[in-house]
Protein backbone atom coordinates (compact mmCIF):
# COMPACT_ATOMS: atom_id res chain seq x y z
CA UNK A 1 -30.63 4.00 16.95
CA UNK A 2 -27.68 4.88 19.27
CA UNK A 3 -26.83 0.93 19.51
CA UNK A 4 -26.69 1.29 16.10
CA UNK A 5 -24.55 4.33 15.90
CA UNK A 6 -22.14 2.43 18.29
CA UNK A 7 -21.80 0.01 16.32
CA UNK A 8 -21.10 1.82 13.59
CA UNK A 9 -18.61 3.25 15.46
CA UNK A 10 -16.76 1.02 16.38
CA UNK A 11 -16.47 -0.78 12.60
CA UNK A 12 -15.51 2.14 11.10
CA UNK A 13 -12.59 2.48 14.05
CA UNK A 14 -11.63 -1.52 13.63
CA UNK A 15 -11.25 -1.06 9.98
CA UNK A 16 -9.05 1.97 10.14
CA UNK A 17 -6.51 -0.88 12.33
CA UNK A 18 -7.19 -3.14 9.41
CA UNK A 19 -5.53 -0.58 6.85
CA UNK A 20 -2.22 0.95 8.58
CA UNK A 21 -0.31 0.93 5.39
CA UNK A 22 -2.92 3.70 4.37
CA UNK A 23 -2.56 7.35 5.52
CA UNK A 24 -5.33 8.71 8.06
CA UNK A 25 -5.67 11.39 5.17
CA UNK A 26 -6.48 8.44 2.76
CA UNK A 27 -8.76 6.89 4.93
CA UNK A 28 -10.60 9.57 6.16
CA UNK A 29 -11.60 10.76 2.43
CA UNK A 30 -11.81 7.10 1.06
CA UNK A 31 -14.60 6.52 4.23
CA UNK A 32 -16.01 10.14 2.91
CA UNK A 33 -16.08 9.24 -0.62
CA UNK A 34 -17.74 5.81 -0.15
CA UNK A 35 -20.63 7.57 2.49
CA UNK A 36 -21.36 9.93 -0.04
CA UNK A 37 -23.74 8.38 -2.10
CA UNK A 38 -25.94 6.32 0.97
CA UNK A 39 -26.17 10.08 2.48
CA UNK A 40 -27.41 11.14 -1.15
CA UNK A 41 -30.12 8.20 -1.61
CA UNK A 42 -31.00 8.39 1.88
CA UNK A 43 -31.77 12.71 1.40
CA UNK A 44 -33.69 11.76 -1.68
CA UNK A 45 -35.35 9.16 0.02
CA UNK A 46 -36.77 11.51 2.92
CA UNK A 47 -37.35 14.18 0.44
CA UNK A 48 -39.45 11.70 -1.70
CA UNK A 49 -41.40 10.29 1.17
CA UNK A 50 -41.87 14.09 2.65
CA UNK A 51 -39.62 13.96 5.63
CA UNK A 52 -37.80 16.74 4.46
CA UNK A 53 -37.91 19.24 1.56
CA UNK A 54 -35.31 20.92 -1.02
CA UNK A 55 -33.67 24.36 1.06
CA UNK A 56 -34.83 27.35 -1.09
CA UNK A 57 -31.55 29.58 -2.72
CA UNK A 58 -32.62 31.69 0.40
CA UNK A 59 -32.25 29.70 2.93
CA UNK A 60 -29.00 28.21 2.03
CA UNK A 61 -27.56 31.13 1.21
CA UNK A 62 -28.61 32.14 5.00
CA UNK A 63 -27.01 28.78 6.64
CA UNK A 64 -23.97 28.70 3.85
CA UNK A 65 -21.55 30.56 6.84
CA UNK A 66 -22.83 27.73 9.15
CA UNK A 67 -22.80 24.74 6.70
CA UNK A 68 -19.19 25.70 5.95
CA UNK A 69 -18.09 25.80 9.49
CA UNK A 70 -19.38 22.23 9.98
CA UNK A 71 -18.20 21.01 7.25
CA UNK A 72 -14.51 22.17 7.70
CA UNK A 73 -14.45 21.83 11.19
CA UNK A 74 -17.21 19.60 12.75
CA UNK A 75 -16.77 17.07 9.56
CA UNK A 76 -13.94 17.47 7.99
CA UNK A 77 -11.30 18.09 10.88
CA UNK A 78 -13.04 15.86 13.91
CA UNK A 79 -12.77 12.65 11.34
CA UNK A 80 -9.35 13.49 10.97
CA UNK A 81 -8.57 13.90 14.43
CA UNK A 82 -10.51 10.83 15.00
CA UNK A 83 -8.42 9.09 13.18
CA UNK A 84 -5.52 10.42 13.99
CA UNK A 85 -6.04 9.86 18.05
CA UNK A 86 -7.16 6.01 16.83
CA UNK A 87 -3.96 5.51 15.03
CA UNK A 88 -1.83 7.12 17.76
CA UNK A 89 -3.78 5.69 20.96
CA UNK A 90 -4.90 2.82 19.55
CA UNK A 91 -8.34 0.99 18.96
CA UNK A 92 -9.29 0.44 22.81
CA UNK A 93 -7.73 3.55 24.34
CA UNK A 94 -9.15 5.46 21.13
CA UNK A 95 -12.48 4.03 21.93
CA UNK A 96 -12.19 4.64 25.68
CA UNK A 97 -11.85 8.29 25.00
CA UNK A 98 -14.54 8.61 22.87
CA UNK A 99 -17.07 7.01 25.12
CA UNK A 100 -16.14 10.72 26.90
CA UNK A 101 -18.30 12.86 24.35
CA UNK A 102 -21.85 12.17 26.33
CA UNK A 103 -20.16 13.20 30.28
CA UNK A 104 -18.49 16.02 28.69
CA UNK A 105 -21.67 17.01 26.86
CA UNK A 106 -23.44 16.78 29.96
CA UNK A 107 -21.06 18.62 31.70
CA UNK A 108 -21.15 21.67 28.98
CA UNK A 109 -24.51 21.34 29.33
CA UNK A 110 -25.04 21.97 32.99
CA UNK A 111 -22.40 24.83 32.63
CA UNK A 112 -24.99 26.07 30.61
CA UNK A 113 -27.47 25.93 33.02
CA UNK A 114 -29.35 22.55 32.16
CA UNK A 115 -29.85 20.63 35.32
CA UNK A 116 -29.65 16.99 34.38
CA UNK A 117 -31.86 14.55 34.73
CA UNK A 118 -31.56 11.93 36.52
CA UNK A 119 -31.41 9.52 33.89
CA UNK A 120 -28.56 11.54 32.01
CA UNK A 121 -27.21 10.93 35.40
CA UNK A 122 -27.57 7.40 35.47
CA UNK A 123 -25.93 7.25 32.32
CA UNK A 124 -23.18 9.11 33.07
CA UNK A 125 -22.36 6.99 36.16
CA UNK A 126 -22.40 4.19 33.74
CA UNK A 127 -20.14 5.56 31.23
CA UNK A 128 -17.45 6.31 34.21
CA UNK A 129 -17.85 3.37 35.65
CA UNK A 130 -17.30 1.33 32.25
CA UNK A 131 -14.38 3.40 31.59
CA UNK A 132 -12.42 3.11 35.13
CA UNK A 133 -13.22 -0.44 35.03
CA UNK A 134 -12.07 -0.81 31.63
CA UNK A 135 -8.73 1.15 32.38
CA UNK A 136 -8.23 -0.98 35.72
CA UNK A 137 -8.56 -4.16 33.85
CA UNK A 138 -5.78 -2.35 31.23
CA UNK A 139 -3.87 -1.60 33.89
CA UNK A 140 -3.41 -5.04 35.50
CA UNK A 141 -3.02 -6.63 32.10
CA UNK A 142 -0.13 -4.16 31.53
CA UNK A 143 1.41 -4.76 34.80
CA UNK A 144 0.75 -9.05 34.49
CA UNK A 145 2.69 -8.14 31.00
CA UNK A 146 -0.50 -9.88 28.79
């Protein structure tokens, strides 16, 4: 599943470089737009095979606060930083800072008091050592003027 989310990922960031002469606006409500109905089916879908259930008036109205808040801000204005950072930094710069989200949620994590495990710290060591490697390599290419 997270190969798969990776690789989603990284398509959705390679065809944002395949569009420039459309605004990270556009492209960040086309992309919402044309998810819309696969997240649709796929609620149905789990509702009809009883994964999950339709929310009661109540309890919506009792997560609405919430479900607005990650909407606006955890939906609405991470994609469109997301894309923003892509289309200033660039595809492999944009993807070498996002590969940052599982350290720093570690991190916030163990701030928080949740000792890590030692395969969380496995793959954090992995994750830092892709990225310096990754930046080194960069880095020489840069210098070599490739």
């Amino acid at each position: 599943m997270a190969w798969l989310g990776t690789v989603g990922w990284i398509l959705y960031t390679r065809g944002q470089a395949k569009l420039p002469h459309i605004s990270v606006l556009e492209f960040t409500a086309y992309t919402a737009l044309l998810a819309f109905p696969g997240l649709i089916f796929i609620a149905v879908l789990a509702t009809g095979l009883g994964f999950a259930h339709y929310p009661s008036a109540q309890a919506m109205s009792e997560v609405a606060p919430a479900a607005i808040y990650i909407i606006a801000v955890g939906t609405v204005l991470a994609a469109l930083a997301y894309n923003l950072g892509i289309r200033l930094l660039g595809i492999t710069t944009g993807i070498l800072f996002i590969n940052w989200v599982p350290v720093s949620a570690m991190a916030i994590g163990a701030a928080l008091g949740h000792l890590p495990q030692p395969t969380e710290l496995l793959g954090t060591g992995l994750v830092i050592g892709a990225l310096v490697l990754v930046a080194t390599m960069m880095g020489n290419r840069q210098r070599r003027g490739a």
